[in-house]
C-alpha atoms as a PDB file:
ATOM      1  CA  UNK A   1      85.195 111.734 103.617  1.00  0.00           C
ATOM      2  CA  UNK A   2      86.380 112.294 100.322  1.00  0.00           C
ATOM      3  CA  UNK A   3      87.485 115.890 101.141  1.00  0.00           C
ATOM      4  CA  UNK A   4      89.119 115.047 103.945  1.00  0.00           C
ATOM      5  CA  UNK A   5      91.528 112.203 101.996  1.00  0.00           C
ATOM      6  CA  UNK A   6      95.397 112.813 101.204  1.00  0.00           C
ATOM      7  CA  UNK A   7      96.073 111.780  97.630  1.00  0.00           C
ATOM      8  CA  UNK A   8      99.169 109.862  97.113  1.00  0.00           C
ATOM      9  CA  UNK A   9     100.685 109.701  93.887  1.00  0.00           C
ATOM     10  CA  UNK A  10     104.151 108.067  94.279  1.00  0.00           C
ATOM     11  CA  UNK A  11     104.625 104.115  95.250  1.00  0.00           C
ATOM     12  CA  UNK A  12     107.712 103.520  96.926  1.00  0.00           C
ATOM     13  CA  UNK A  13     110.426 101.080  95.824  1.00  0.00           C
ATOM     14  CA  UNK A  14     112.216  98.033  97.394  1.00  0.00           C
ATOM     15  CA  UNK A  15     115.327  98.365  98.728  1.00  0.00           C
ATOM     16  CA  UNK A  16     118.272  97.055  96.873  1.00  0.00           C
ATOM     17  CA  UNK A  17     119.407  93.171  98.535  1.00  0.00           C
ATOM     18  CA  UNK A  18     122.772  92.778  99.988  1.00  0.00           C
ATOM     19  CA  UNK A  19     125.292  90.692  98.098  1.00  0.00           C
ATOM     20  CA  UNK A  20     125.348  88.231 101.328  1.00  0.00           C
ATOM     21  CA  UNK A  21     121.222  88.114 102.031  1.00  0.00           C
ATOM     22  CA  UNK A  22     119.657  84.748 102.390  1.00  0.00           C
ATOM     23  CA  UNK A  23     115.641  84.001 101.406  1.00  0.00           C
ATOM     24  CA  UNK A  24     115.033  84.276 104.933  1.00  0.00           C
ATOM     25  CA  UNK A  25     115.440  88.534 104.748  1.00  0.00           C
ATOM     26  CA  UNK A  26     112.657  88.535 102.230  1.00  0.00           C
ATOM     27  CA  UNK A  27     109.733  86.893 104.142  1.00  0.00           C
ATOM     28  CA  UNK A  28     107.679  84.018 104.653  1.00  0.00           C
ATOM     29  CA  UNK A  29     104.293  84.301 103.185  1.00  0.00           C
ATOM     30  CA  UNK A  30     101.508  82.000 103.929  1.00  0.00           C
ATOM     31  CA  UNK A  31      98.657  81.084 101.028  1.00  0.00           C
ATOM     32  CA  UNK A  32      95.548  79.901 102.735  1.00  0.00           C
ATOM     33  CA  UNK A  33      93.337  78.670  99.739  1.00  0.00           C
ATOM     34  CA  UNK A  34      92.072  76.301  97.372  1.00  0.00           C
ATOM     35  CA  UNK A  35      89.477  73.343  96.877  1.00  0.00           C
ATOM     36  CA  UNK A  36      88.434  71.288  94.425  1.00  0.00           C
ATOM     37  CA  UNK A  37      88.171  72.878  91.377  1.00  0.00           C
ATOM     38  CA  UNK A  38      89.879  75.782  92.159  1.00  0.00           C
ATOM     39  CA  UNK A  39      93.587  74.737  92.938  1.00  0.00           C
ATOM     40  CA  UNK A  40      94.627  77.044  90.260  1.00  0.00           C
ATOM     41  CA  UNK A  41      93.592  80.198  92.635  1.00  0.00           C
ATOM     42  CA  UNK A  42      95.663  79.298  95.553  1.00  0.00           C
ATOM     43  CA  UNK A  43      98.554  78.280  92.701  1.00  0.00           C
ATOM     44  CA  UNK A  44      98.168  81.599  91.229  1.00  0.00           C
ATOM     45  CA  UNK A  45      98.508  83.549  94.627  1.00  0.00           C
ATOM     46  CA  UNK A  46     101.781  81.427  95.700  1.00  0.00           C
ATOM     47  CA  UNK A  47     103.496  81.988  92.484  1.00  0.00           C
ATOM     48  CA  UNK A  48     102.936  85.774  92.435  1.00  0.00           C
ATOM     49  CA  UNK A  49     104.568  86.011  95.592  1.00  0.00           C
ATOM     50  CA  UNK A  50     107.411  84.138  94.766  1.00  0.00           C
ATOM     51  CA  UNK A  51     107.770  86.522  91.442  1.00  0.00           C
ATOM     52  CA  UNK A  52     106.991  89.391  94.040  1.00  0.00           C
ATOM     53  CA  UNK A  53     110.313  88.536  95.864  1.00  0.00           C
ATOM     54  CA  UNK A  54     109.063  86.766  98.892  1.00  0.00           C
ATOM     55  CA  UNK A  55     111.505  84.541 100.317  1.00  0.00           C
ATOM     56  CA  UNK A  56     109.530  81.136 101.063  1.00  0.00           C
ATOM     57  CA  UNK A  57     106.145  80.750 100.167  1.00  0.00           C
ATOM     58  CA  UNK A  58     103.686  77.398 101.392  1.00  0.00           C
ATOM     59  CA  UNK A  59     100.629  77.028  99.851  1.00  0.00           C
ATOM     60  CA  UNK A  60      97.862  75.325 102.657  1.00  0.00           C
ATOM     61  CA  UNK A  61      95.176  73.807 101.009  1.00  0.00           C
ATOM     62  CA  UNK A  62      92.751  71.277 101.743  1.00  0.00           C
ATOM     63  CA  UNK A  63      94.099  67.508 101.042  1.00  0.00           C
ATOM     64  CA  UNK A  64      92.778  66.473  97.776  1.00  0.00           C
ATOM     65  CA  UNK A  65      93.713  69.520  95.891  1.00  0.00           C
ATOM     66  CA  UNK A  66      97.568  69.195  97.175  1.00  0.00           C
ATOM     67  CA  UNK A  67      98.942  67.421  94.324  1.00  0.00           C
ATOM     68  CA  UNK A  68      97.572  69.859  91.638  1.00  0.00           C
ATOM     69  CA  UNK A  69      98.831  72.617  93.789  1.00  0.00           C
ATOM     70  CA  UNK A  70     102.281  71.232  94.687  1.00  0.00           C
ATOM     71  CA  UNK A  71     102.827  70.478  90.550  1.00  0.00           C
ATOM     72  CA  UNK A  72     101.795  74.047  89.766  1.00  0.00           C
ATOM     73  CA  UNK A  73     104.283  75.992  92.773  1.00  0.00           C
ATOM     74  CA  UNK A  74     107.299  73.834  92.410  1.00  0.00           C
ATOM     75  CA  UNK A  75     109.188  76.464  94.306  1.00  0.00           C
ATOM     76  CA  UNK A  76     106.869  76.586  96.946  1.00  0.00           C
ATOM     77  CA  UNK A  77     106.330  74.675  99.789  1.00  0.00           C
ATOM     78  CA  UNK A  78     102.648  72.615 100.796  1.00  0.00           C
ATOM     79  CA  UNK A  79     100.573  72.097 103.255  1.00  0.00           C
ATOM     80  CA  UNK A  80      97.671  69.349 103.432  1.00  0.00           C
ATOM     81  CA  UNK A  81      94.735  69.925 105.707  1.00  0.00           C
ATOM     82  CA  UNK A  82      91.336  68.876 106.413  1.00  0.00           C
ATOM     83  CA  UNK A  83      88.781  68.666 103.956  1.00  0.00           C
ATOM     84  CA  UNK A  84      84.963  68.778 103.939  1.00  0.00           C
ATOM     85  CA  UNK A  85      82.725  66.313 101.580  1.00  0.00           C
ATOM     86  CA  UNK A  86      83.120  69.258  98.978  1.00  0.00           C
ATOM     87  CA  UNK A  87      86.871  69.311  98.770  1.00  0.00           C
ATOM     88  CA  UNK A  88      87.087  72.536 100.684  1.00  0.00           C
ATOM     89  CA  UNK A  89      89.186  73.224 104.091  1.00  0.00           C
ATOM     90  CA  UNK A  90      86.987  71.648 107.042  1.00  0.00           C
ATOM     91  CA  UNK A  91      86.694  74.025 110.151  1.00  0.00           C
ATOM     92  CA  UNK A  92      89.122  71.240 111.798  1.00  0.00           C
ATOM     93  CA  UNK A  93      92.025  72.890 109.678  1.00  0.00           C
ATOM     94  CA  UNK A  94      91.376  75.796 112.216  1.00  0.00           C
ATOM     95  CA  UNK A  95      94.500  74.211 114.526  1.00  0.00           C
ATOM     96  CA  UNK A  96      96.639  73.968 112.206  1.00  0.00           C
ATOM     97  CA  UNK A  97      96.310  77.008 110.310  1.00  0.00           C
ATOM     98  CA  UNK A  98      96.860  79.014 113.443  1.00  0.00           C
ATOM     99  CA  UNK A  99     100.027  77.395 114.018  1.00  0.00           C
ATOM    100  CA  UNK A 100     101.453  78.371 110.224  1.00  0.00           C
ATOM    101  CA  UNK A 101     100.500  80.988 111.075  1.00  0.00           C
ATOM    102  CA  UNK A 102     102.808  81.535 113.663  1.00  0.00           C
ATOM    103  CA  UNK A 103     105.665  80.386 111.508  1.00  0.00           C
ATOM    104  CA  UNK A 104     104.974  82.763 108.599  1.00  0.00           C
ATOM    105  CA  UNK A 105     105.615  86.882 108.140  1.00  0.00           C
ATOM    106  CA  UNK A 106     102.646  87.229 106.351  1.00  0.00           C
ATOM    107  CA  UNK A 107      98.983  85.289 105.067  1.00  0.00           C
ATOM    108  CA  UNK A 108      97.186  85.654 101.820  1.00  0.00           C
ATOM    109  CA  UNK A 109      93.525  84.653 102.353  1.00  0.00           C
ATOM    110  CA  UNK A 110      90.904  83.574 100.331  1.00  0.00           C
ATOM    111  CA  UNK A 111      92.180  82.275  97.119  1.00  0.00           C
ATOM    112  CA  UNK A 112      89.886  79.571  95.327  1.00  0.00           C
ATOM    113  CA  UNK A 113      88.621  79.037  99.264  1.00  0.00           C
ATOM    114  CA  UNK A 114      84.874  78.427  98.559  1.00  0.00           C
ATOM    115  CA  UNK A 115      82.008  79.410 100.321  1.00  0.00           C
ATOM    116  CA  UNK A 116      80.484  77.576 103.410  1.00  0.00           C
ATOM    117  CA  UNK A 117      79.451  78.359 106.926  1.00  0.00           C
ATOM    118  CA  UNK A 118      82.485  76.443 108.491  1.00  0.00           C
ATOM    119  CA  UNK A 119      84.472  78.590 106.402  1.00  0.00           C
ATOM    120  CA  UNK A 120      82.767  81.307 107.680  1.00  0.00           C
ATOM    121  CA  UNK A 121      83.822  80.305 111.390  1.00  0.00           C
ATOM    122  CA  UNK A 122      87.195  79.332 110.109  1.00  0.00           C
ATOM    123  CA  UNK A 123      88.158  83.140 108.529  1.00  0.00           C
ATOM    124  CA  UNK A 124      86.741  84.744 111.987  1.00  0.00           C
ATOM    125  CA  UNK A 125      88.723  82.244 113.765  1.00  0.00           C
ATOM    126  CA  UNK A 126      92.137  83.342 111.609  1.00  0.00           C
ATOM    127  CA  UNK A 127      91.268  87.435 111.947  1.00  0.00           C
ATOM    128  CA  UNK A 128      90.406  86.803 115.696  1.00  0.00           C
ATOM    129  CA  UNK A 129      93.320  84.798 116.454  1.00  0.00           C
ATOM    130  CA  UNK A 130      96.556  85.047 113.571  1.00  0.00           C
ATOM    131  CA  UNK A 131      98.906  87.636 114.957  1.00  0.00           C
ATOM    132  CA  UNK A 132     100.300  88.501 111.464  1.00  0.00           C
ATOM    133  CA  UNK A 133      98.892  90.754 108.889  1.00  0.00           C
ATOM    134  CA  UNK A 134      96.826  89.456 106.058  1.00  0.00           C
ATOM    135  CA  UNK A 135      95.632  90.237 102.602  1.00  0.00           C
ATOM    136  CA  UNK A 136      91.863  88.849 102.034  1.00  0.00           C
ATOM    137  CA  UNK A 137      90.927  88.277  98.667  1.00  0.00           C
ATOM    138  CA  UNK A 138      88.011  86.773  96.598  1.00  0.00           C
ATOM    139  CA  UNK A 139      85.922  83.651  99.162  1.00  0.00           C
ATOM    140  CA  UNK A 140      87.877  84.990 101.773  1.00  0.00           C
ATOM    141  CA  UNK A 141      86.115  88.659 101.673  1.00  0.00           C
ATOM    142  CA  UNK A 142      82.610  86.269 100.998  1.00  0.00           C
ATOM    143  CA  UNK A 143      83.217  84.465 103.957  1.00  0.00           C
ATOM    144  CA  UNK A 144      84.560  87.404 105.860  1.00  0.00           C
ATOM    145  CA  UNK A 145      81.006  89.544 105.000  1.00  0.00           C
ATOM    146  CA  UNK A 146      78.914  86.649 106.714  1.00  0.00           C
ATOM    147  CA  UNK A 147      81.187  86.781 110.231  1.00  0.00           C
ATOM    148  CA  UNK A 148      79.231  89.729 112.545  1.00  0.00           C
ATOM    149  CA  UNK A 149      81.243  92.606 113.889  1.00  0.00           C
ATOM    150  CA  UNK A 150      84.490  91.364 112.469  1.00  0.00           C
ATOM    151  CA  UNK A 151      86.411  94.292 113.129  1.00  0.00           C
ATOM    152  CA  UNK A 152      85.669  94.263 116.752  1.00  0.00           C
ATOM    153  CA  UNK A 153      87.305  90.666 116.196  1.00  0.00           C
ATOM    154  CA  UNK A 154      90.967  92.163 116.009  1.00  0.00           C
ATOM    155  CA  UNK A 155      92.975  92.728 119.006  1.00  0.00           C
ATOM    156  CA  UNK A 156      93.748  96.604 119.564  1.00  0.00           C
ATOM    157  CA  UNK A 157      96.766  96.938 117.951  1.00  0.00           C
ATOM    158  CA  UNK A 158      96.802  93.692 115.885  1.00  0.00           C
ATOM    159  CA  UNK A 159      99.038  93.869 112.493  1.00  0.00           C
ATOM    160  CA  UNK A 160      96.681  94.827 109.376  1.00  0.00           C
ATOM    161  CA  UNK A 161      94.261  93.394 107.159  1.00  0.00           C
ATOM    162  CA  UNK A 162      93.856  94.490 103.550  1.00  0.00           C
ATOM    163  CA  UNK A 163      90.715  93.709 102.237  1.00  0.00           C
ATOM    164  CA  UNK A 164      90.977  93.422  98.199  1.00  0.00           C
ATOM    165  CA  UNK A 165      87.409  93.231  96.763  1.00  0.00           C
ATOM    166  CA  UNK A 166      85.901  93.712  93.122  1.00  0.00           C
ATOM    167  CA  UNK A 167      82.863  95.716  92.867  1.00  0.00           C
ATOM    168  CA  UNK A 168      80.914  92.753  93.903  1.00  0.00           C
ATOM    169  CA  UNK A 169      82.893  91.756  96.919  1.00  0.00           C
ATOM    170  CA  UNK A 170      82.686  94.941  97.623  1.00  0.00           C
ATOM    171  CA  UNK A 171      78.824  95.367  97.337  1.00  0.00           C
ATOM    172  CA  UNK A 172      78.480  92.201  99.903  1.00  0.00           C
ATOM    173  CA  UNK A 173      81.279  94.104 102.386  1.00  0.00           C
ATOM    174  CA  UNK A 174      79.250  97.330 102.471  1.00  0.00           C
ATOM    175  CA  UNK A 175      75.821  95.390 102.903  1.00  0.00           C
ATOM    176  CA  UNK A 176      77.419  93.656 105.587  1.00  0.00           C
ATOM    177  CA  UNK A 177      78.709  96.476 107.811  1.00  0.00           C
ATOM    178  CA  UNK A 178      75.271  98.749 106.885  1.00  0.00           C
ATOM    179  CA  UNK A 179      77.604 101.982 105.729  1.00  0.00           C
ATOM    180  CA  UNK A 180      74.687 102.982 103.631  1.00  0.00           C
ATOM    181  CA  UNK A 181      76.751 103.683 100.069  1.00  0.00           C
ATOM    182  CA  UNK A 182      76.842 102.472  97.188  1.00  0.00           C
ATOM    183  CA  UNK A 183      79.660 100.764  95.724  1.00  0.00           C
ATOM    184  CA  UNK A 184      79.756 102.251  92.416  1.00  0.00           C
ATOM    185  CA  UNK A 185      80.528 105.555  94.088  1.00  0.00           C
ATOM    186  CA  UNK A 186      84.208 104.385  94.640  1.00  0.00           C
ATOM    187  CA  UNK A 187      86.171 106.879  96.585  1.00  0.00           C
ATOM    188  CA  UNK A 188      83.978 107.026  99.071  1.00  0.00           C
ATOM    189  CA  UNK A 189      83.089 103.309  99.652  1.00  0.00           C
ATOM    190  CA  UNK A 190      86.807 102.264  99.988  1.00  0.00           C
ATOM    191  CA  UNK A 191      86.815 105.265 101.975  1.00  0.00           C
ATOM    192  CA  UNK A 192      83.903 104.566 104.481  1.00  0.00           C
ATOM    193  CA  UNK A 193      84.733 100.490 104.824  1.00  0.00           C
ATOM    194  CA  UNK A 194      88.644 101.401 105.419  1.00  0.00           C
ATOM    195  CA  UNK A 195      87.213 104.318 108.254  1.00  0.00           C
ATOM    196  CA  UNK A 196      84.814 101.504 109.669  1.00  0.00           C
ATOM    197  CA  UNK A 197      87.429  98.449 109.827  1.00  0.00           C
ATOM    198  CA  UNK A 198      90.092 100.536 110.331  1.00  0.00           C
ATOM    199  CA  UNK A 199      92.181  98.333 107.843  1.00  0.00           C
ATOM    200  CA  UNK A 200      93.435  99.174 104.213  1.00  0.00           C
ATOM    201  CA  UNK A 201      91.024  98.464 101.401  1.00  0.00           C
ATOM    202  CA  UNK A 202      91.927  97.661  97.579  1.00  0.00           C
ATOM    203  CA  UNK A 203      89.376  98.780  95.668  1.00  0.00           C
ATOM    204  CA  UNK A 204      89.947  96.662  91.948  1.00  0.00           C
ATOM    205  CA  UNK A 205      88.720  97.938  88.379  1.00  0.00           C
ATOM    206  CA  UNK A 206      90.135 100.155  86.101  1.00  0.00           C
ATOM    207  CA  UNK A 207      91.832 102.596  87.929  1.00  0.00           C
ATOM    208  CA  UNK A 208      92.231 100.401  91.239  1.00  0.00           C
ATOM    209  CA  UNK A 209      92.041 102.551  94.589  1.00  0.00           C
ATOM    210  CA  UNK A 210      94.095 102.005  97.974  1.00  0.00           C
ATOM    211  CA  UNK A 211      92.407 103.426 100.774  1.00  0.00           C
ATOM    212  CA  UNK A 212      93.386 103.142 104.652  1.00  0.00           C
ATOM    213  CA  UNK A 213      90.387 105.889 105.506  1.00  0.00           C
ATOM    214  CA  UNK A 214      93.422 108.887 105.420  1.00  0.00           C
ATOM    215  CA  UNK A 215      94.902 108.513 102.196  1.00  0.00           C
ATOM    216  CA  UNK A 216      93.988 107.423  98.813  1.00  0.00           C
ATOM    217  CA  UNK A 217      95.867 105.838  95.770  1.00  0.00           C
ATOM    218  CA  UNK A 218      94.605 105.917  92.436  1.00  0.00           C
ATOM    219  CA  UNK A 219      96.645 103.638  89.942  1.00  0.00           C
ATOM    220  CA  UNK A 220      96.984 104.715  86.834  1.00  0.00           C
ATOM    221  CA  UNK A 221      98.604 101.406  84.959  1.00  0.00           C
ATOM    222  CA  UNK A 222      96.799  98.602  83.758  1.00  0.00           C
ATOM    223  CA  UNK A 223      93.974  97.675  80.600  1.00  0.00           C
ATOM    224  CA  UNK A 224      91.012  95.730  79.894  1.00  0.00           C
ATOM    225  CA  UNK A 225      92.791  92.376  78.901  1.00  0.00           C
ATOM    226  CA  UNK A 226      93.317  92.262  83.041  1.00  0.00           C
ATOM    227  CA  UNK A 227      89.913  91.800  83.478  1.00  0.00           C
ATOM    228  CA  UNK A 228      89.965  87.735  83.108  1.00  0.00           C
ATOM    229  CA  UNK A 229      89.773  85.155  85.712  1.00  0.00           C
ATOM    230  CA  UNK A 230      92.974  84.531  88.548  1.00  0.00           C
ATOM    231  CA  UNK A 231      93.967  88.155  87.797  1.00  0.00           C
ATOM    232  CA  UNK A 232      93.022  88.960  91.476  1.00  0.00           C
ATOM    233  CA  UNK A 233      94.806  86.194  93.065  1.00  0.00           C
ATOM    234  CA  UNK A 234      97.812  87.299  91.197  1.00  0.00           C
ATOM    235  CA  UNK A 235      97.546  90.500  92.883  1.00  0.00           C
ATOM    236  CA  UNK A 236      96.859  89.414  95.836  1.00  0.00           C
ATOM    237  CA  UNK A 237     100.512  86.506  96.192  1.00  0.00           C
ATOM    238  CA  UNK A 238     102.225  90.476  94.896  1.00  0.00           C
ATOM    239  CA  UNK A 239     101.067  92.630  97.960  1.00  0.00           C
ATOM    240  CA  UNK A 240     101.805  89.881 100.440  1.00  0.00           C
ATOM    241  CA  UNK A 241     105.267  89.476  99.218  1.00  0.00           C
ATOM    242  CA  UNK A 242     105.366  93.422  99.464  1.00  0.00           C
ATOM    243  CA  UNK A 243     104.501  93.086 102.712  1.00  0.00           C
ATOM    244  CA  UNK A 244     106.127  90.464 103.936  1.00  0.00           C
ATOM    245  CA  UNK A 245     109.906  92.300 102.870  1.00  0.00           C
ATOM    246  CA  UNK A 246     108.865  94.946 105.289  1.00  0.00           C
ATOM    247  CA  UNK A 247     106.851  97.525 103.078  1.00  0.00           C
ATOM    248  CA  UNK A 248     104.060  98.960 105.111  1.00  0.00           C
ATOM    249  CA  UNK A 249     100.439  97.938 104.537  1.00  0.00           C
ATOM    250  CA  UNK A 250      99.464 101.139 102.214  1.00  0.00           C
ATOM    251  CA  UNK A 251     102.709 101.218 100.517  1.00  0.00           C
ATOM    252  CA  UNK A 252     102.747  97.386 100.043  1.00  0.00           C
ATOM    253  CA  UNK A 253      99.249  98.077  98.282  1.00  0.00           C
ATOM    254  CA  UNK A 254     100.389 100.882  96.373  1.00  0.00           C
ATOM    255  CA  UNK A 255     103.044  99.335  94.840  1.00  0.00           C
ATOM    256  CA  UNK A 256     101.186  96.326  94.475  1.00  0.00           C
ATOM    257  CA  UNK A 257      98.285  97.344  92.405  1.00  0.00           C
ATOM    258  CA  UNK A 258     101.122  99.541  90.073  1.00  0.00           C
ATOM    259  CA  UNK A 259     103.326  96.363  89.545  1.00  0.00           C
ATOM    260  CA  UNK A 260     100.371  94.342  88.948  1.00  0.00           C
ATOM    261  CA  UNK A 261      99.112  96.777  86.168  1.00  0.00           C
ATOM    262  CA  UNK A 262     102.272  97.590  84.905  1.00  0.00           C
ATOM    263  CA  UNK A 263     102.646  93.640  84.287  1.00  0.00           C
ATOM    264  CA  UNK A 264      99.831  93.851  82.074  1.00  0.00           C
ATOM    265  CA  UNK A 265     100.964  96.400  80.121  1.00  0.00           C
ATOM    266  CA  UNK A 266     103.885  95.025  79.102  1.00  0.00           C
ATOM    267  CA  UNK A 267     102.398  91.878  77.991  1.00  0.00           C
ATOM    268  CA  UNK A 268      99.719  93.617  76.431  1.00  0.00           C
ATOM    269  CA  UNK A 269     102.203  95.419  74.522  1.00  0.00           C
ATOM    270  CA  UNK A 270     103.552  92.204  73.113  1.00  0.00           C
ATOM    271  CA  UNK A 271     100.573  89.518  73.487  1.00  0.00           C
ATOM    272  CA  UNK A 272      97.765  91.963  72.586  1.00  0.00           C
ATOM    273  CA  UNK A 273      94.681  92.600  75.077  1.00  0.00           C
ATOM    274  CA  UNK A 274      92.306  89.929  73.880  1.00  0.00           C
ATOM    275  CA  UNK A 275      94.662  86.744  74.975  1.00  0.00           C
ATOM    276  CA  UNK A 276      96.008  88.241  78.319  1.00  0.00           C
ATOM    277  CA  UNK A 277      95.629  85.248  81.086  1.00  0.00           C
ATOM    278  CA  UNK A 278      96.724  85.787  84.614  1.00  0.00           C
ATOM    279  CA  UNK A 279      99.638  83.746  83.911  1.00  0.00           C
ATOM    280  CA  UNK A 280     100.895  85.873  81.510  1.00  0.00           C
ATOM    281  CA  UNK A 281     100.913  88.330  84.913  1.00  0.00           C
ATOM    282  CA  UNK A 282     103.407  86.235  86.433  1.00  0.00           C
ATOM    283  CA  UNK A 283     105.723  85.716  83.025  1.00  0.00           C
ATOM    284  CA  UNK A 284     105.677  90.071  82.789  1.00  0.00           C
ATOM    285  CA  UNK A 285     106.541  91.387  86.622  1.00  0.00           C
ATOM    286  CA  UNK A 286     109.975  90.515  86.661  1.00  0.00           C
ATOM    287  CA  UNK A 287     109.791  93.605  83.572  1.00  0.00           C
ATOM    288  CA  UNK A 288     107.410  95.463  86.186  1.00  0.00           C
ATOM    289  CA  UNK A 289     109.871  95.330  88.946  1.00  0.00           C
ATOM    290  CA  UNK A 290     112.537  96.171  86.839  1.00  0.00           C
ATOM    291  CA  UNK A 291     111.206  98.908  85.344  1.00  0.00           C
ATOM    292  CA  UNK A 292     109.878 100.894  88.457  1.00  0.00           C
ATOM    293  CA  UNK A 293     113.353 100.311  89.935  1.00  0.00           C
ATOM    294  CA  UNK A 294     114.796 101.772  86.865  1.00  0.00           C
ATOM    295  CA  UNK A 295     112.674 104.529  86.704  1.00  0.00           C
ATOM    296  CA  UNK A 296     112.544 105.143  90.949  1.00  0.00           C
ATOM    297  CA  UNK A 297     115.874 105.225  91.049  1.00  0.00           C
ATOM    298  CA  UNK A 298     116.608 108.032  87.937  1.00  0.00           C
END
């Protein structure tokens, strides 16, 4: 497989906005995360994708984590919803969610979800059933690993997934669909899981791969102060933004992954490695986008 892969090594840039656009050209994006004591996740997610350009975000979470969430996205939009006896989204949210859904360009997956077998059912119920593409990050791969034959779950023809694991999500996605490969041999386990699912996969560490199975992405920005909790579910609110102005699913992840390193190099530059926080992510890609759009457009 790895032979056979096209290397890609430019990311594509946004268009330039029209002086008379409105939020509603830049896409809705739907954050389906959160529980009790991991609001912040969910948070995290919904402000990236504001700072990624997306036009309206809504965070749904389950009910008792709303107020944390809705005082940490005041420029996005909430969404209360069943909760179990653990303070994560009961497998009654199932209705609802679908219905977002419908109302949204885009859903980002996973974020500070938790772990539980009605979550299980609830992510197969959203791949089987949400007609809009999706990036699944951090529970919502764990969950996703436990539901059998998932990709056989997606209607022919159905918008894509991208699948962002770490190299232990990863691990538990390979295990799951029996490939037979180890995870530490990168290339080809993105590789082989994006052939089997047919989706895209974002393979996270240092030097962060973006595979749909055809062609492969290596990103080349980004340092060790990155590697500290809600840096994923930064990423993860950026590509859905991406995707949700109308970049395709591999470019969207492209781009994403550079922006997102290219964030924390500038505010390693200034903050040093050691004290990065996702956070500081979200203060730095306004300096990311600018920058690539600089330098795309030269």
């Amino acid at each position: 497989m790895k032979g056979r892969l096209r290397q890609v090594k430019r990311t594509p840039a946004l268009p330039s906005r029209r002086p008379d656009a409105h939020k509603g050209d830049f896409g809705r994006v739907l954050v389906v995360g959160g529980s009790v004591g991991m609001a912040g996740a969910a948070s995290l997610a919904a402000n990236a994708a504001l700072r990624g350009g997306a036009g309206l975000v809504r965070v749904a979470c389950p009910a008792p984590v709303l107020p944390t969430v809705a005082a940490l996205c005041p420029c996005a939009t909430t969404m209360s919803l069943p909760a179990d006896a653990a303070g994560r989204f009961s497998q009654r949210a199932v209705k609802d969610l679908l219905a977002a859904a419908d109302e949204h360009d885009v859903l980002a997956i996973g974020p500070g979800m938790g772990q539980s077998a009605g979550l299980v059912r609830l992510v197969g119920e959203l791949i089987s059933q949400a007609s809009k593409p999706a990036v699944i990050d951090a529970d919502g791969l764990n969950n996703l690993a436990r539901v059998t034959g998932w990709p056989r779950r997606r209607a022919p023809g159905a918008p894509a997934l991208l699948l962002t694991p770490h190299p232990g999500e990863m691990k538990r996605l390979l295990a799951a669909a029996q490939l037979g490969v180890e995870a530490g041999d990168r290339v080809a386990a993105a590789s082989r899981l994006a052939a089997w699912c047919g989706q895209v996969v974002v393979l996270k560490g240092a030097g962060t791969l973006v595979c749909d199975g055809r062609r492969l992405y290596t990103n080349r920005t980004g340092n060790p102060g990155m590697a500290t909790g809600g840096s994923g579910d930064v990423l993860t609110g950026l590509i859905a933004a991406l995707l949700a102005q109308g970049l395709a699913p591999f470019e969207a992840a492209a781009l994403g992954v550079h922006l997102h390193g290219l964030a924390g190099d500038l505010a390693a530059a200034e903050l040093g490695q050691v004290s990065l926080t996702a956070a500081d992510l979200l203060d730095y890609l306004p300096a990311a986008f600018h920058k690539h759009h600089t330098r795309s457009r030269s």
